[in-house]
Protein backbone atom coordinates (compact mmCIF):
# COMPACT_ATOMS: atom_id res chain seq x y z
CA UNK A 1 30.07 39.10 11.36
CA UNK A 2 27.39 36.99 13.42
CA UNK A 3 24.03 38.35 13.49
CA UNK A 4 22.33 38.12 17.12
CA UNK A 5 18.79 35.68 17.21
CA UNK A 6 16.48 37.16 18.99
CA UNK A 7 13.80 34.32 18.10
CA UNK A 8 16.27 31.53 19.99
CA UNK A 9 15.64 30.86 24.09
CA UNK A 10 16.98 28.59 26.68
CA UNK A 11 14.80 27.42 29.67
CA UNK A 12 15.54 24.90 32.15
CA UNK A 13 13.21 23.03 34.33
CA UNK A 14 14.37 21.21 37.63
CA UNK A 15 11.61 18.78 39.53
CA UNK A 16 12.13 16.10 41.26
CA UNK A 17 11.09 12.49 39.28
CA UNK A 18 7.19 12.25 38.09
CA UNK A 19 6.54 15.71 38.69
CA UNK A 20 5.29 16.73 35.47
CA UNK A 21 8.15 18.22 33.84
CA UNK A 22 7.85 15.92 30.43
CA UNK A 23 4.32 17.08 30.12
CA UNK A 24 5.13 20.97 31.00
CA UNK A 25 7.67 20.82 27.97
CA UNK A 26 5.44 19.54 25.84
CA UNK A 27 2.45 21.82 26.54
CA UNK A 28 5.15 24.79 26.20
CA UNK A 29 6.03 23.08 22.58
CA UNK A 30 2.30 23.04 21.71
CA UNK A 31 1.30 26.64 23.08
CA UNK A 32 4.53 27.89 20.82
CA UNK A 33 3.33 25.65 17.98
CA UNK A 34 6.64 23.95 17.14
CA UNK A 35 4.35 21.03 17.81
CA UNK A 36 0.57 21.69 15.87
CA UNK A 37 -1.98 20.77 17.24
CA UNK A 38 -3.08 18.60 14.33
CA UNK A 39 0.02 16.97 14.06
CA UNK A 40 0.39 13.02 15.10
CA UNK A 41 3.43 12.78 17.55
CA UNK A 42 4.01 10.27 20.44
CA UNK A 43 1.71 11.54 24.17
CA UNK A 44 5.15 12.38 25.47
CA UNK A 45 7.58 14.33 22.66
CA UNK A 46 10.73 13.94 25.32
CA UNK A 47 10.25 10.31 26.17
């Protein structure tokens, strides 16, 4: 039997081009800490 996530979620994020939405995702990554904030990773993690 599958067992249901509840720590899984799906967003999606429509702009028009150079609107910000690289560097929304990537504040979202760092406020959820998947991304540390001690941790060495390119200024844009989508790019």
């Amino acid at each position: 039997m599958l067992t249901e996530r509840t720590d899984l979620r799906n967003i999606a994020i429509i702009a028009h081009v150079d609107h910000g939405k690289t560097a929304l995702v990537d504040g979202l990554l760092r406020q959820s800490h998947t991304i540390r904030d001690n941790q060495q990773v390119a200024d844009r993690v989508l790019d």
